[in-house]
PDB file of N, CA and C in Angstrom:
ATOM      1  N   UNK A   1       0.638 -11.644  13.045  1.00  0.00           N
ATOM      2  CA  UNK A   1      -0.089 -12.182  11.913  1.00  0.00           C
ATOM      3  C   UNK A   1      -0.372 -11.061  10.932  1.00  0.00           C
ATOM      4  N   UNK A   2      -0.344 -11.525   9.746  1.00  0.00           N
ATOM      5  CA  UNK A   2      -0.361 -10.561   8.877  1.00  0.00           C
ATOM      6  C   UNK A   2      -1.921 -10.287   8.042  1.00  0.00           C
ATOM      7  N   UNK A   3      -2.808  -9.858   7.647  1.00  0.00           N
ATOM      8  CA  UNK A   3      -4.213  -9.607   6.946  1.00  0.00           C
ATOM      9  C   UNK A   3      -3.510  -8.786   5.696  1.00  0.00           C
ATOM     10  N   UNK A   4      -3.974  -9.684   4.628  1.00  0.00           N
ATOM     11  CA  UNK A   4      -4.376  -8.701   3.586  1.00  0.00           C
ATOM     12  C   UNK A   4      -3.101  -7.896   3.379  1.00  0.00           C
ATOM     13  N   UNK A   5      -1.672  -8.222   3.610  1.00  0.00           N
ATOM     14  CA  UNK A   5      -0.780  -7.445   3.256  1.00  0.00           C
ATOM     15  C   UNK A   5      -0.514  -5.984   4.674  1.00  0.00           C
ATOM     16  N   UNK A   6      -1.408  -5.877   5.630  1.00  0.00           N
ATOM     17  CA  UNK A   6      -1.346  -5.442   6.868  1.00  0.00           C
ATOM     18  C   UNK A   6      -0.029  -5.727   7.402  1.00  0.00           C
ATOM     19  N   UNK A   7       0.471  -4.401   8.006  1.00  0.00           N
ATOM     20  CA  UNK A   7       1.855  -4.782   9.046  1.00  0.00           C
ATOM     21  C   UNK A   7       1.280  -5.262  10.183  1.00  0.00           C
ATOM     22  N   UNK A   8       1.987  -6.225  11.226  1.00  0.00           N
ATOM     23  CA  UNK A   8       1.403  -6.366  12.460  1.00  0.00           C
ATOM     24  C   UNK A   8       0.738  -6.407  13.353  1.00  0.00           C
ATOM     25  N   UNK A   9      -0.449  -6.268  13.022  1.00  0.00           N
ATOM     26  CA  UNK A   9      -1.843  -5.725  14.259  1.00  0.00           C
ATOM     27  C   UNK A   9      -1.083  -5.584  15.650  1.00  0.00           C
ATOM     28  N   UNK A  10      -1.713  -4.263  16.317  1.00  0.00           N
ATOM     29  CA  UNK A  10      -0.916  -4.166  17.899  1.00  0.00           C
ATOM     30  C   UNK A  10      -2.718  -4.900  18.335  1.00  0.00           C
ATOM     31  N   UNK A  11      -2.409  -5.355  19.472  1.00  0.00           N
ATOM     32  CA  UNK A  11      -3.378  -5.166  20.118  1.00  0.00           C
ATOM     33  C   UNK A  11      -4.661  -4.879  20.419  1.00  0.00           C
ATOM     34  N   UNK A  12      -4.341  -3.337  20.310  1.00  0.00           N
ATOM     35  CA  UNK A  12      -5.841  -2.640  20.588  1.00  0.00           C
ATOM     36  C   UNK A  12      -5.482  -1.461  19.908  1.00  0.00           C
ATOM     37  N   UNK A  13      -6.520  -1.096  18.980  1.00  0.00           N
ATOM     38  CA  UNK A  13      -6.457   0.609  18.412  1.00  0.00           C
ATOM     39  C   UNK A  13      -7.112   1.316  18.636  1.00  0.00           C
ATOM     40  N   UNK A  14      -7.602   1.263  20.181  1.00  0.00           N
ATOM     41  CA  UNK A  14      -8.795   1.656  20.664  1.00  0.00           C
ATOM     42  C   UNK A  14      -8.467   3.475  20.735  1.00  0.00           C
ATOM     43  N   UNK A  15      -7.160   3.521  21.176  1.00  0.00           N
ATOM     44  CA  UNK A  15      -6.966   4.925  21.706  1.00  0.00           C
ATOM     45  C   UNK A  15      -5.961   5.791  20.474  1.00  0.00           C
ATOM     46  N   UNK A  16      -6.295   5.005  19.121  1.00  0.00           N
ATOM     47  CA  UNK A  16      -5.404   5.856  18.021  1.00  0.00           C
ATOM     48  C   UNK A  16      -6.595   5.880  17.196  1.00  0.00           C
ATOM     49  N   UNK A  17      -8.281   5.473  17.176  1.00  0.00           N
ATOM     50  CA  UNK A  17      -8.921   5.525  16.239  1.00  0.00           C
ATOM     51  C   UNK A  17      -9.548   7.339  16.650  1.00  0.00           C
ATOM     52  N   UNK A  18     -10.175   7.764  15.878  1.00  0.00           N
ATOM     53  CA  UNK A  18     -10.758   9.469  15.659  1.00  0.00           C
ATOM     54  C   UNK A  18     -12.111   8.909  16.221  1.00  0.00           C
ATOM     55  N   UNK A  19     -13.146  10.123  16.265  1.00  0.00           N
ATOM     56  CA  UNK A  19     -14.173   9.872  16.502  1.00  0.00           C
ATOM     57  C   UNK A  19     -15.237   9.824  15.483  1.00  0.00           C
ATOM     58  N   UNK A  20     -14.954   8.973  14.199  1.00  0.00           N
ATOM     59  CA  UNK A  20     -15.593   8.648  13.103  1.00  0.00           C
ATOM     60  C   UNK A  20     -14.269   8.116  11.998  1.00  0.00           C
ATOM     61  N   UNK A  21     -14.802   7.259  11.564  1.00  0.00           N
ATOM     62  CA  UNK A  21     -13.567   5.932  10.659  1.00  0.00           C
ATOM     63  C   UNK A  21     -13.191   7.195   9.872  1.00  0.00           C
ATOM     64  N   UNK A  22     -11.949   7.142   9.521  1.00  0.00           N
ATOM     65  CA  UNK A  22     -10.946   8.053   8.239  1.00  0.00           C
ATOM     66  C   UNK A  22     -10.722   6.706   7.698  1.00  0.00           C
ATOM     67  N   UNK A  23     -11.931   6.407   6.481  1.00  0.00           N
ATOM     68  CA  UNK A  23     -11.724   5.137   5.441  1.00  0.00           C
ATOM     69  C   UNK A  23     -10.962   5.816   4.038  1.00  0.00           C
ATOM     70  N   UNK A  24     -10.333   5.338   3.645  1.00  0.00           N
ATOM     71  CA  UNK A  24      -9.542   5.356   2.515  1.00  0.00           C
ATOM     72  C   UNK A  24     -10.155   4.467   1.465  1.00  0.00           C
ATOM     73  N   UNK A  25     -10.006   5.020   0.046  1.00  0.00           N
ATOM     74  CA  UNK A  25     -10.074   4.031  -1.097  1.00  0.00           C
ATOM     75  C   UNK A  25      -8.731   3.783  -1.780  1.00  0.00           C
ATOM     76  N   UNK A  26      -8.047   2.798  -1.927  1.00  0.00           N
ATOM     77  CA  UNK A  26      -7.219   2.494  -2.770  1.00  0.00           C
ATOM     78  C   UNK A  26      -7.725   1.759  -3.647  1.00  0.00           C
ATOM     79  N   UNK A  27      -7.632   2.545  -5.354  1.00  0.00           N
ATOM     80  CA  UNK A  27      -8.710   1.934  -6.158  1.00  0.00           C
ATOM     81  C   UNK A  27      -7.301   1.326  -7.094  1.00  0.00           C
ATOM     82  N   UNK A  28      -6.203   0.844  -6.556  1.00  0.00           N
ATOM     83  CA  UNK A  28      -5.167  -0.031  -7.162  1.00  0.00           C
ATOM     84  C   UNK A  28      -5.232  -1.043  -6.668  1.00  0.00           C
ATOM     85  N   UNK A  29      -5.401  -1.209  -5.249  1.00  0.00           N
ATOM     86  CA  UNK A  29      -5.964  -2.657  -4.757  1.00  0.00           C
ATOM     87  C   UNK A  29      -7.085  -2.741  -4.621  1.00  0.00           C
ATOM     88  N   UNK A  30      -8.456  -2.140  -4.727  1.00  0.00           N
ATOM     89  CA  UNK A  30      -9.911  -1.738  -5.038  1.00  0.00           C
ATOM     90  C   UNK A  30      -9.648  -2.953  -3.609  1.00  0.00           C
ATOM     91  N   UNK A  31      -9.342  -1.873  -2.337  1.00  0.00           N
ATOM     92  CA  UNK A  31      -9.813  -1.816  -1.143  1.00  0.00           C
ATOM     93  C   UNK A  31     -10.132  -1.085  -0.089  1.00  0.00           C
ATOM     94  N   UNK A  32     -10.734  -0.658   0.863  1.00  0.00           N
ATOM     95  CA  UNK A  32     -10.736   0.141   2.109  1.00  0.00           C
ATOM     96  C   UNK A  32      -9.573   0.265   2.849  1.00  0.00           C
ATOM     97  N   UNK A  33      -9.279   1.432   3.013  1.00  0.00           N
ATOM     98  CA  UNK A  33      -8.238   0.917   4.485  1.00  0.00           C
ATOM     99  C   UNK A  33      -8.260   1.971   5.392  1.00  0.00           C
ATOM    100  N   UNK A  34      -8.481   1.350   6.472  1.00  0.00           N
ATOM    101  CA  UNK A  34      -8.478   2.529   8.289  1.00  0.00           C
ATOM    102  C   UNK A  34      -7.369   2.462   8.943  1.00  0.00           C
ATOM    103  N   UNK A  35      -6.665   3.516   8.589  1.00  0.00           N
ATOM    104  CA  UNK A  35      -5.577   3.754   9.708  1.00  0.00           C
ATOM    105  C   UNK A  35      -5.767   3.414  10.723  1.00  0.00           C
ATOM    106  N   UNK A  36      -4.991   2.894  11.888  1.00  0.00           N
ATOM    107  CA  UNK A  36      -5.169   2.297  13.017  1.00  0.00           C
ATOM    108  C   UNK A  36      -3.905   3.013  14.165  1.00  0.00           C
ATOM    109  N   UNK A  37      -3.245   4.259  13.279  1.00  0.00           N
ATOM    110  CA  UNK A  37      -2.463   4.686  14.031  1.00  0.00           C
ATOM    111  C   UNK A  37      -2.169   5.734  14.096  1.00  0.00           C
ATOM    112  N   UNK A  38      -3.374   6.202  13.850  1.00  0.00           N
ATOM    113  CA  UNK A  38      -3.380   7.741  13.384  1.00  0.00           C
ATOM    114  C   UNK A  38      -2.883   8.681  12.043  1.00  0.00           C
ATOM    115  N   UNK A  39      -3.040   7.548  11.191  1.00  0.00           N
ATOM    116  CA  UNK A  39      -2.525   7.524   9.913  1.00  0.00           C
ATOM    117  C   UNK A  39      -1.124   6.999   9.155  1.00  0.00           C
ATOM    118  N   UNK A  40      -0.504   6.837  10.497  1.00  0.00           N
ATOM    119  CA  UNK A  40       0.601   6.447  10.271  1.00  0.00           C
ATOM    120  C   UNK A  40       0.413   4.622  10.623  1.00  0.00           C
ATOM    121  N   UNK A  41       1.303   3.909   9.829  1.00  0.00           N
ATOM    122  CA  UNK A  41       1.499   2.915  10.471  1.00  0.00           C
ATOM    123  C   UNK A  41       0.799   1.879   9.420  1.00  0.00           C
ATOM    124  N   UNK A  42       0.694   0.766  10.438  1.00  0.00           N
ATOM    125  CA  UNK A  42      -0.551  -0.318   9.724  1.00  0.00           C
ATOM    126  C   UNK A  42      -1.962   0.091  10.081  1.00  0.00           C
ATOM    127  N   UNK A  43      -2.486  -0.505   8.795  1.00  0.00           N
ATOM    128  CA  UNK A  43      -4.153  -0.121   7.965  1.00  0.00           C
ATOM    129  C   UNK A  43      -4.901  -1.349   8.054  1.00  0.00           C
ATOM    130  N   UNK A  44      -6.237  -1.293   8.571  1.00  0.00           N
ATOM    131  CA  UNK A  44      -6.714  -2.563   8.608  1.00  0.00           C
ATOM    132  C   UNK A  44      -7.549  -2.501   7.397  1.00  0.00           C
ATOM    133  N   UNK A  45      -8.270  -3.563   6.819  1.00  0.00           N
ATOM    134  CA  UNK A  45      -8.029  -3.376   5.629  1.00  0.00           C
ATOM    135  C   UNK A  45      -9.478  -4.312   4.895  1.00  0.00           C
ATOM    136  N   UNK A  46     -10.495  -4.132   3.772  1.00  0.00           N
ATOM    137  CA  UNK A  46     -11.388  -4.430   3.783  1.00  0.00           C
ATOM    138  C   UNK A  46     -11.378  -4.578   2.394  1.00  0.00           C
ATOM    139  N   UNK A  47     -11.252  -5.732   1.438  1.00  0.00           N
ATOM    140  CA  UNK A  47     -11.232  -5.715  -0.182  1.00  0.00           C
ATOM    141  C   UNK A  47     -12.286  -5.599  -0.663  1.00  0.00           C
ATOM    142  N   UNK A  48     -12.806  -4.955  -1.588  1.00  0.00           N
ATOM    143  CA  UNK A  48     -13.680  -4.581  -2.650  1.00  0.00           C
ATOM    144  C   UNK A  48     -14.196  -6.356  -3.042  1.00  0.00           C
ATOM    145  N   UNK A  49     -12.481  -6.836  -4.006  1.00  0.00           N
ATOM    146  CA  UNK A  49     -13.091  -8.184  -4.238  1.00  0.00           C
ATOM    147  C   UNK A  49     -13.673  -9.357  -3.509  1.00  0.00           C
ATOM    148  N   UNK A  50     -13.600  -9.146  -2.105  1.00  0.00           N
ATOM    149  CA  UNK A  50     -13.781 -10.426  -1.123  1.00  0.00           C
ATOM    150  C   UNK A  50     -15.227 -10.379  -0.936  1.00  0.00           C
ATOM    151  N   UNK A  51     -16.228  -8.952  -1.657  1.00  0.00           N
ATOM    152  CA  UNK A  51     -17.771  -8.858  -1.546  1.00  0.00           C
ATOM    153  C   UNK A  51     -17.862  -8.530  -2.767  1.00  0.00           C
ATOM    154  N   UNK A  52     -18.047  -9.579  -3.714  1.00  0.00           N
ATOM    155  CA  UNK A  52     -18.156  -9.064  -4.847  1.00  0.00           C
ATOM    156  C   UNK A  52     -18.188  -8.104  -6.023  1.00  0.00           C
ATOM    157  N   UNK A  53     -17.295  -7.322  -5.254  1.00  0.00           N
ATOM    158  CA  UNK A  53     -16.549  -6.059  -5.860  1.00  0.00           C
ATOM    159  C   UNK A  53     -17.027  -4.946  -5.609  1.00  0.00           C
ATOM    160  N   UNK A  54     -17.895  -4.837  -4.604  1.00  0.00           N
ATOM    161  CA  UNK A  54     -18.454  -3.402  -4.557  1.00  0.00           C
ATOM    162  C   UNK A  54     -18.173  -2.472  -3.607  1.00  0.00           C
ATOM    163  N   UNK A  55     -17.295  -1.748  -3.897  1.00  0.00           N
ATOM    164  CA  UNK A  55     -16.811  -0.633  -2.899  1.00  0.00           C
ATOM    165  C   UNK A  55     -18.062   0.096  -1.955  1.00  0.00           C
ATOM    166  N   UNK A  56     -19.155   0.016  -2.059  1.00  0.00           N
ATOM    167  CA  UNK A  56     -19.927   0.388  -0.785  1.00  0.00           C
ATOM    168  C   UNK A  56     -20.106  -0.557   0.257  1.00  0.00           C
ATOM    169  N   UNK A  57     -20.131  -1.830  -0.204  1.00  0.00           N
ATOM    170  CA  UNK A  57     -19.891  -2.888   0.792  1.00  0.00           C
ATOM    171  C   UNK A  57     -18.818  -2.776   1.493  1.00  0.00           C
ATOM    172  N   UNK A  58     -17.433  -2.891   1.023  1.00  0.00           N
ATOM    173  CA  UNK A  58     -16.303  -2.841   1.741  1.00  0.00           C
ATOM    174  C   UNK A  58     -16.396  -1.510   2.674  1.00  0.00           C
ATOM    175  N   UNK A  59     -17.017  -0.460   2.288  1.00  0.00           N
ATOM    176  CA  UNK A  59     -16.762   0.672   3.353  1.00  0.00           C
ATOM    177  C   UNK A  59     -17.686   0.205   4.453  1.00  0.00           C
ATOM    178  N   UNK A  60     -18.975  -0.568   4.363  1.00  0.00           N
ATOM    179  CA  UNK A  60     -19.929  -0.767   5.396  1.00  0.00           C
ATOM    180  C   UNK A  60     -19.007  -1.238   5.960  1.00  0.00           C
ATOM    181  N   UNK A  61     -18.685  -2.616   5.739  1.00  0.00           N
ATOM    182  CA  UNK A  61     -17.780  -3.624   6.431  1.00  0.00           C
ATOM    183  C   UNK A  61     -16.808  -2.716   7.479  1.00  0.00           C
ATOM    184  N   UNK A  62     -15.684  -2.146   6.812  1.00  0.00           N
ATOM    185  CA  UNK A  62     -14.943  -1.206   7.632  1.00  0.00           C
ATOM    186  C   UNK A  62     -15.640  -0.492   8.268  1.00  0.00           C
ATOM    187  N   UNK A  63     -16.827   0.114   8.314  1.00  0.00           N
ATOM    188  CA  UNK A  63     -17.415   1.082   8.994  1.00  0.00           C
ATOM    189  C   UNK A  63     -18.004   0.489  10.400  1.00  0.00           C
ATOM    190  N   UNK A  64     -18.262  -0.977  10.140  1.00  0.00           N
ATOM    191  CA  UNK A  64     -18.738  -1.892  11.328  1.00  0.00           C
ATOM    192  C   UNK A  64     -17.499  -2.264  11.970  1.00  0.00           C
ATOM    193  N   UNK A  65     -16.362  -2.662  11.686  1.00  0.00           N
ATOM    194  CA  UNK A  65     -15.418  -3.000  11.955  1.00  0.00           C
ATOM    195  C   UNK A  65     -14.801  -1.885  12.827  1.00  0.00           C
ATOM    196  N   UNK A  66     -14.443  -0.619  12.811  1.00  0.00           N
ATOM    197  CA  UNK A  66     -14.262   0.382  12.917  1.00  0.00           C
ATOM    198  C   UNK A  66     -14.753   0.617  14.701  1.00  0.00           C
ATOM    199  N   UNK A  67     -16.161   0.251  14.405  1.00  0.00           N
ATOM    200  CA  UNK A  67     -17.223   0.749  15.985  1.00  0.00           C
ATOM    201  C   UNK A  67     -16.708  -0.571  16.768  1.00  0.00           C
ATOM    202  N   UNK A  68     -16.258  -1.502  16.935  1.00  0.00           N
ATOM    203  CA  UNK A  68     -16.009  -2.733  16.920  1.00  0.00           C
ATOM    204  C   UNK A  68     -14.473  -2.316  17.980  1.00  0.00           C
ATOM    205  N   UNK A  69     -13.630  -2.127  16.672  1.00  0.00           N
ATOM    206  CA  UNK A  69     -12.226  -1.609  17.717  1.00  0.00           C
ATOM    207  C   UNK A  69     -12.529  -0.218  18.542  1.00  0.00           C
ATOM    208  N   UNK A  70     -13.516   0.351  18.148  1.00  0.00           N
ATOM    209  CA  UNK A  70     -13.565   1.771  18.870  1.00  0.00           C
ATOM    210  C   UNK A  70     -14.206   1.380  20.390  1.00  0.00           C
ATOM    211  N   UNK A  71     -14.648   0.341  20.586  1.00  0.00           N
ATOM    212  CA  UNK A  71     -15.369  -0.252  21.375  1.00  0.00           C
ATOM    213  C   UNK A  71     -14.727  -1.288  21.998  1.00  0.00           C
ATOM    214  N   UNK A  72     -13.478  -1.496  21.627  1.00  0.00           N
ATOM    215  CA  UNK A  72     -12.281  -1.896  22.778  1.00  0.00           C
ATOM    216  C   UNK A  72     -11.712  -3.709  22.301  1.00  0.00           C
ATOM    217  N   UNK A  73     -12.561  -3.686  21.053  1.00  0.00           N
ATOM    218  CA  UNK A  73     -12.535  -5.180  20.644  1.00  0.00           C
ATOM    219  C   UNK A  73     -10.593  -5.027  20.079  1.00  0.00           C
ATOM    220  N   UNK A  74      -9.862  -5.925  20.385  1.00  0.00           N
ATOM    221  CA  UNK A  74      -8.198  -5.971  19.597  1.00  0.00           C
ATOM    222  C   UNK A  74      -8.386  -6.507  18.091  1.00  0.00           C
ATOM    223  N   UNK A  75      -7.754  -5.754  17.258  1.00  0.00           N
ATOM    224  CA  UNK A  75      -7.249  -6.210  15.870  1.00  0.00           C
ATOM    225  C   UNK A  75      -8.001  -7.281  15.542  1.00  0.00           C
ATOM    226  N   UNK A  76      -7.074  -8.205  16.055  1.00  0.00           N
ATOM    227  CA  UNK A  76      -7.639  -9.666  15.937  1.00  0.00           C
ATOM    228  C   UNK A  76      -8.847 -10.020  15.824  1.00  0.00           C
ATOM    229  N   UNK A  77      -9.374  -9.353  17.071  1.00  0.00           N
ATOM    230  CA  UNK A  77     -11.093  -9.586  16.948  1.00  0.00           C
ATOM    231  C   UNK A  77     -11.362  -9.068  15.941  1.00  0.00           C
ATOM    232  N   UNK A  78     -11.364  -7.803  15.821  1.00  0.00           N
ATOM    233  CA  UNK A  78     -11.646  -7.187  14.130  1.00  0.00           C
ATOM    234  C   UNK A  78     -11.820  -7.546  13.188  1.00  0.00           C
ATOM    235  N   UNK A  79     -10.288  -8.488  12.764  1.00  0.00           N
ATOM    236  CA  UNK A  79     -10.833  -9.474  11.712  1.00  0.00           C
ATOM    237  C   UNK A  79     -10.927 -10.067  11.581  1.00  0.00           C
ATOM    238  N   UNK A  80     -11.296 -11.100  12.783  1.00  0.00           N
ATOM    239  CA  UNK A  80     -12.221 -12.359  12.470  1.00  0.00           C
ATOM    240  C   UNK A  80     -13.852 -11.836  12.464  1.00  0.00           C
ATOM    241  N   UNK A  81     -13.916 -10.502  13.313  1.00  0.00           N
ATOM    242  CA  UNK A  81     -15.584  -9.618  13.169  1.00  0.00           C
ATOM    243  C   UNK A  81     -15.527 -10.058  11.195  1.00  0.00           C
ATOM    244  N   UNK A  82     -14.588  -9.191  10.874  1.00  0.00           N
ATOM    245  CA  UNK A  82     -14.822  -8.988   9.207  1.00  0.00           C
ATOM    246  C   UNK A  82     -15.035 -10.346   8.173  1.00  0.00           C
ATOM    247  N   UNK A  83     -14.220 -10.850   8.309  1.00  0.00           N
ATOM    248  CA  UNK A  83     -13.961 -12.281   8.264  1.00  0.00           C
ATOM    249  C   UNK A  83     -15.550 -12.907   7.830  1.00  0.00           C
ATOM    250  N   UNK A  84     -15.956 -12.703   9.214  1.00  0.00           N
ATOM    251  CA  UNK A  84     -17.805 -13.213   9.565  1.00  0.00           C
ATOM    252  C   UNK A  84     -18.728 -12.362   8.536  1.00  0.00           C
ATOM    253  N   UNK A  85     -17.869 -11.130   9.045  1.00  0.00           N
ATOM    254  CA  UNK A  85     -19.132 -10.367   7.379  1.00  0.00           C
ATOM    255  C   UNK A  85     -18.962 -10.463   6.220  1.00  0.00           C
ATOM    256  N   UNK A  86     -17.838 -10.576   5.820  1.00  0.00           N
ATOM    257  CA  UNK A  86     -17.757 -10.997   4.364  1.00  0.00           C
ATOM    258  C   UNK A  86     -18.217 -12.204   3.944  1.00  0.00           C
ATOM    259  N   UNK A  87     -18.481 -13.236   5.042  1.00  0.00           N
ATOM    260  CA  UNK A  87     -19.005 -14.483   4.783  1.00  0.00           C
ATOM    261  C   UNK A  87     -20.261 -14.259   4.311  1.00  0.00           C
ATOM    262  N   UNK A  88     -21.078 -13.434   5.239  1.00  0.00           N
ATOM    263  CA  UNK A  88     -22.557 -13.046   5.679  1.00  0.00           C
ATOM    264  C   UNK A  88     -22.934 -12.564   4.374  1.00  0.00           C
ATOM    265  N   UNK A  89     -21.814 -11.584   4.371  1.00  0.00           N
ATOM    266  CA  UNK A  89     -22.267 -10.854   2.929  1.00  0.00           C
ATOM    267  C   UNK A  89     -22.230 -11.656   1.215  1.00  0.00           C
ATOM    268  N   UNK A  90     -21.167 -12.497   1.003  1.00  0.00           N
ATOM    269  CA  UNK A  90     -21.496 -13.208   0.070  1.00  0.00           C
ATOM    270  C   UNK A  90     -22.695 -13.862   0.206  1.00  0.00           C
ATOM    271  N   UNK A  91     -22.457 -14.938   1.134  1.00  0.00           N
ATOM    272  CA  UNK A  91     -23.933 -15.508   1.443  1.00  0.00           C
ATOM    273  C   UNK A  91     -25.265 -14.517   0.701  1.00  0.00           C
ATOM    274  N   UNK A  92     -25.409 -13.687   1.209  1.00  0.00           N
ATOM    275  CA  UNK A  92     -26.791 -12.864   0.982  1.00  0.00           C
ATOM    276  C   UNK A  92     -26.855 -11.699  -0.355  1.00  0.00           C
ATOM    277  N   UNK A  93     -25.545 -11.892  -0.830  1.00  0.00           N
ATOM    278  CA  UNK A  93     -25.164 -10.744  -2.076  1.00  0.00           C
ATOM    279  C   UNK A  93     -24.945  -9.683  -1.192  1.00  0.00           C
ATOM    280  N   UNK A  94     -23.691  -8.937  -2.482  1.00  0.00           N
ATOM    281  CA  UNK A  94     -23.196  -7.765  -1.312  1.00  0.00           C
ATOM    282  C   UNK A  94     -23.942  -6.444  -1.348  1.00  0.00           C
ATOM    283  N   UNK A  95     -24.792  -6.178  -1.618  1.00  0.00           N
ATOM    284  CA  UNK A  95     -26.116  -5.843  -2.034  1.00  0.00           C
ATOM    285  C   UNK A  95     -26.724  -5.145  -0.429  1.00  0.00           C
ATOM    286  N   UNK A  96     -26.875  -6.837   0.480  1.00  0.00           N
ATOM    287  CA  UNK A  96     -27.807  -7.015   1.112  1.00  0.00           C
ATOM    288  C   UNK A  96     -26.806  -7.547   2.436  1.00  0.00           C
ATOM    289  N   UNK A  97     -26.035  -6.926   2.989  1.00  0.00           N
ATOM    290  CA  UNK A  97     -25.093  -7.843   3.976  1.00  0.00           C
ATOM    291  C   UNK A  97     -25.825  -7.627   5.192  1.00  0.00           C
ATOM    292  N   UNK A  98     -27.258  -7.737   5.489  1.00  0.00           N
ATOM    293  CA  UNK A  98     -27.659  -8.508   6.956  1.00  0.00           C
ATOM    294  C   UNK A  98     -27.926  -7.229   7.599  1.00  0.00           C
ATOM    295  N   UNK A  99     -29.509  -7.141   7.858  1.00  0.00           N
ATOM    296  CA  UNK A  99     -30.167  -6.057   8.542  1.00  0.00           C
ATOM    297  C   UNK A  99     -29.711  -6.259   9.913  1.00  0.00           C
ATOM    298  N   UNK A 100     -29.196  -7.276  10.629  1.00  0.00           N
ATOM    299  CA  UNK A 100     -28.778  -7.365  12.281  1.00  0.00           C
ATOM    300  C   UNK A 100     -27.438  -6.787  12.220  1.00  0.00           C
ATOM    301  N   UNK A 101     -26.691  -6.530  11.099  1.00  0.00           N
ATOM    302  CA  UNK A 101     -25.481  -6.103  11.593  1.00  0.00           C
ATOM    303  C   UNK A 101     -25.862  -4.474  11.093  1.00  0.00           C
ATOM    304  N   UNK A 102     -26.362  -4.222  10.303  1.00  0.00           N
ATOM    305  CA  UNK A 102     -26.778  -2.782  10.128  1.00  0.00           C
ATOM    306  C   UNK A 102     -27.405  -2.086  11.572  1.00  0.00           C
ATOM    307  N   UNK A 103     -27.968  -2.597  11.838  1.00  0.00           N
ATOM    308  CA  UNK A 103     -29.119  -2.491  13.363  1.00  0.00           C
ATOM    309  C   UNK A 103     -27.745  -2.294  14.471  1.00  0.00           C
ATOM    310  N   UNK A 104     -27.231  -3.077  14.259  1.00  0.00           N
ATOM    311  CA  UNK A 104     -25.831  -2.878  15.485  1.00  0.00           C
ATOM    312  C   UNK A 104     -25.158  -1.648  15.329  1.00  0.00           C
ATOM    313  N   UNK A 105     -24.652  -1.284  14.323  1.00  0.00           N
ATOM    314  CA  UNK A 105     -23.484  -0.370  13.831  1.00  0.00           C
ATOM    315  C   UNK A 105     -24.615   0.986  14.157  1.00  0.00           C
ATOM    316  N   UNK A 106     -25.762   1.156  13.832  1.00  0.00           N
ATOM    317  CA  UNK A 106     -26.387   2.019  13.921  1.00  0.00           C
ATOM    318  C   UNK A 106     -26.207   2.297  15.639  1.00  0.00           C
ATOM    319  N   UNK A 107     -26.323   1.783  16.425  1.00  0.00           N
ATOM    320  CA  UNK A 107     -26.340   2.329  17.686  1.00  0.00           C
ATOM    321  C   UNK A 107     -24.730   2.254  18.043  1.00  0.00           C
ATOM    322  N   UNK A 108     -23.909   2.037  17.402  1.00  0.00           N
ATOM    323  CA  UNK A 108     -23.002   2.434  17.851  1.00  0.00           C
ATOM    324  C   UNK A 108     -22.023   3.618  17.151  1.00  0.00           C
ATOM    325  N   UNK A 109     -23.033   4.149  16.270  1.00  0.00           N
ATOM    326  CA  UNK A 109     -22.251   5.528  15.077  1.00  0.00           C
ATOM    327  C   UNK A 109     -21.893   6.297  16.228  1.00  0.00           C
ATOM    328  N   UNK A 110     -22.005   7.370  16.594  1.00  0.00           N
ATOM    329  CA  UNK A 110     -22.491   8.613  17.138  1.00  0.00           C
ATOM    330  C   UNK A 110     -22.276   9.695  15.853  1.00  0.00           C
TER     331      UNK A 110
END
């Protein structure tokens, strides 16, 4: 299945992610994107426009997303995780995307 112009999701990127997200801005598609293969490869991928355009949102998003696969969840799960936040986050303005998912990601930074 394809996301957002994404090659292939494998599986699990549990054992190609670093020990803190390497987020990218591509401000031609004004989106995030996290290597998932050690830079090489397919990028999972977080649009600016899908939260009302604001590139600090999209990096949260990826940044939650991120602890998520680092934490053994597959692709897939990933982005249906994202999927849910971008919902969350329109819902509430992207401003304000939901003190319970902030509260989560926090214990899982290091």
């Amino acid at each position: 299945t394809s996301h957002g112009g994404a090659t292939k999701p494998a599986t699990s990127a549990k054992g190609a992610l670093g020990s803190k997200p390497a987020l990218r801005w591509d401000p031609v598609g004004r989106r995030v994107l996290l290597p998932l293969s050690g830079g090489r490869g397919s990028c999972f991928m977080v649009g600016a426009r899908s939260v009302g355009g604001s590139r600090e949102e999209a990096e949260r998003i990826a940044r939650l997303c991120w602890a998520k696969l680092k934490h053994g969840a597959s692709v897939e799960e990933a982005y249906r995780y994202r999927d849910g936040l971008v919902k969350r986050s329109c819902a509430t303005g992207a401003a304000g995307g939901g003190a319970a998912t902030v509260t989560a990601a926090t214990t899982s930074r290091h």
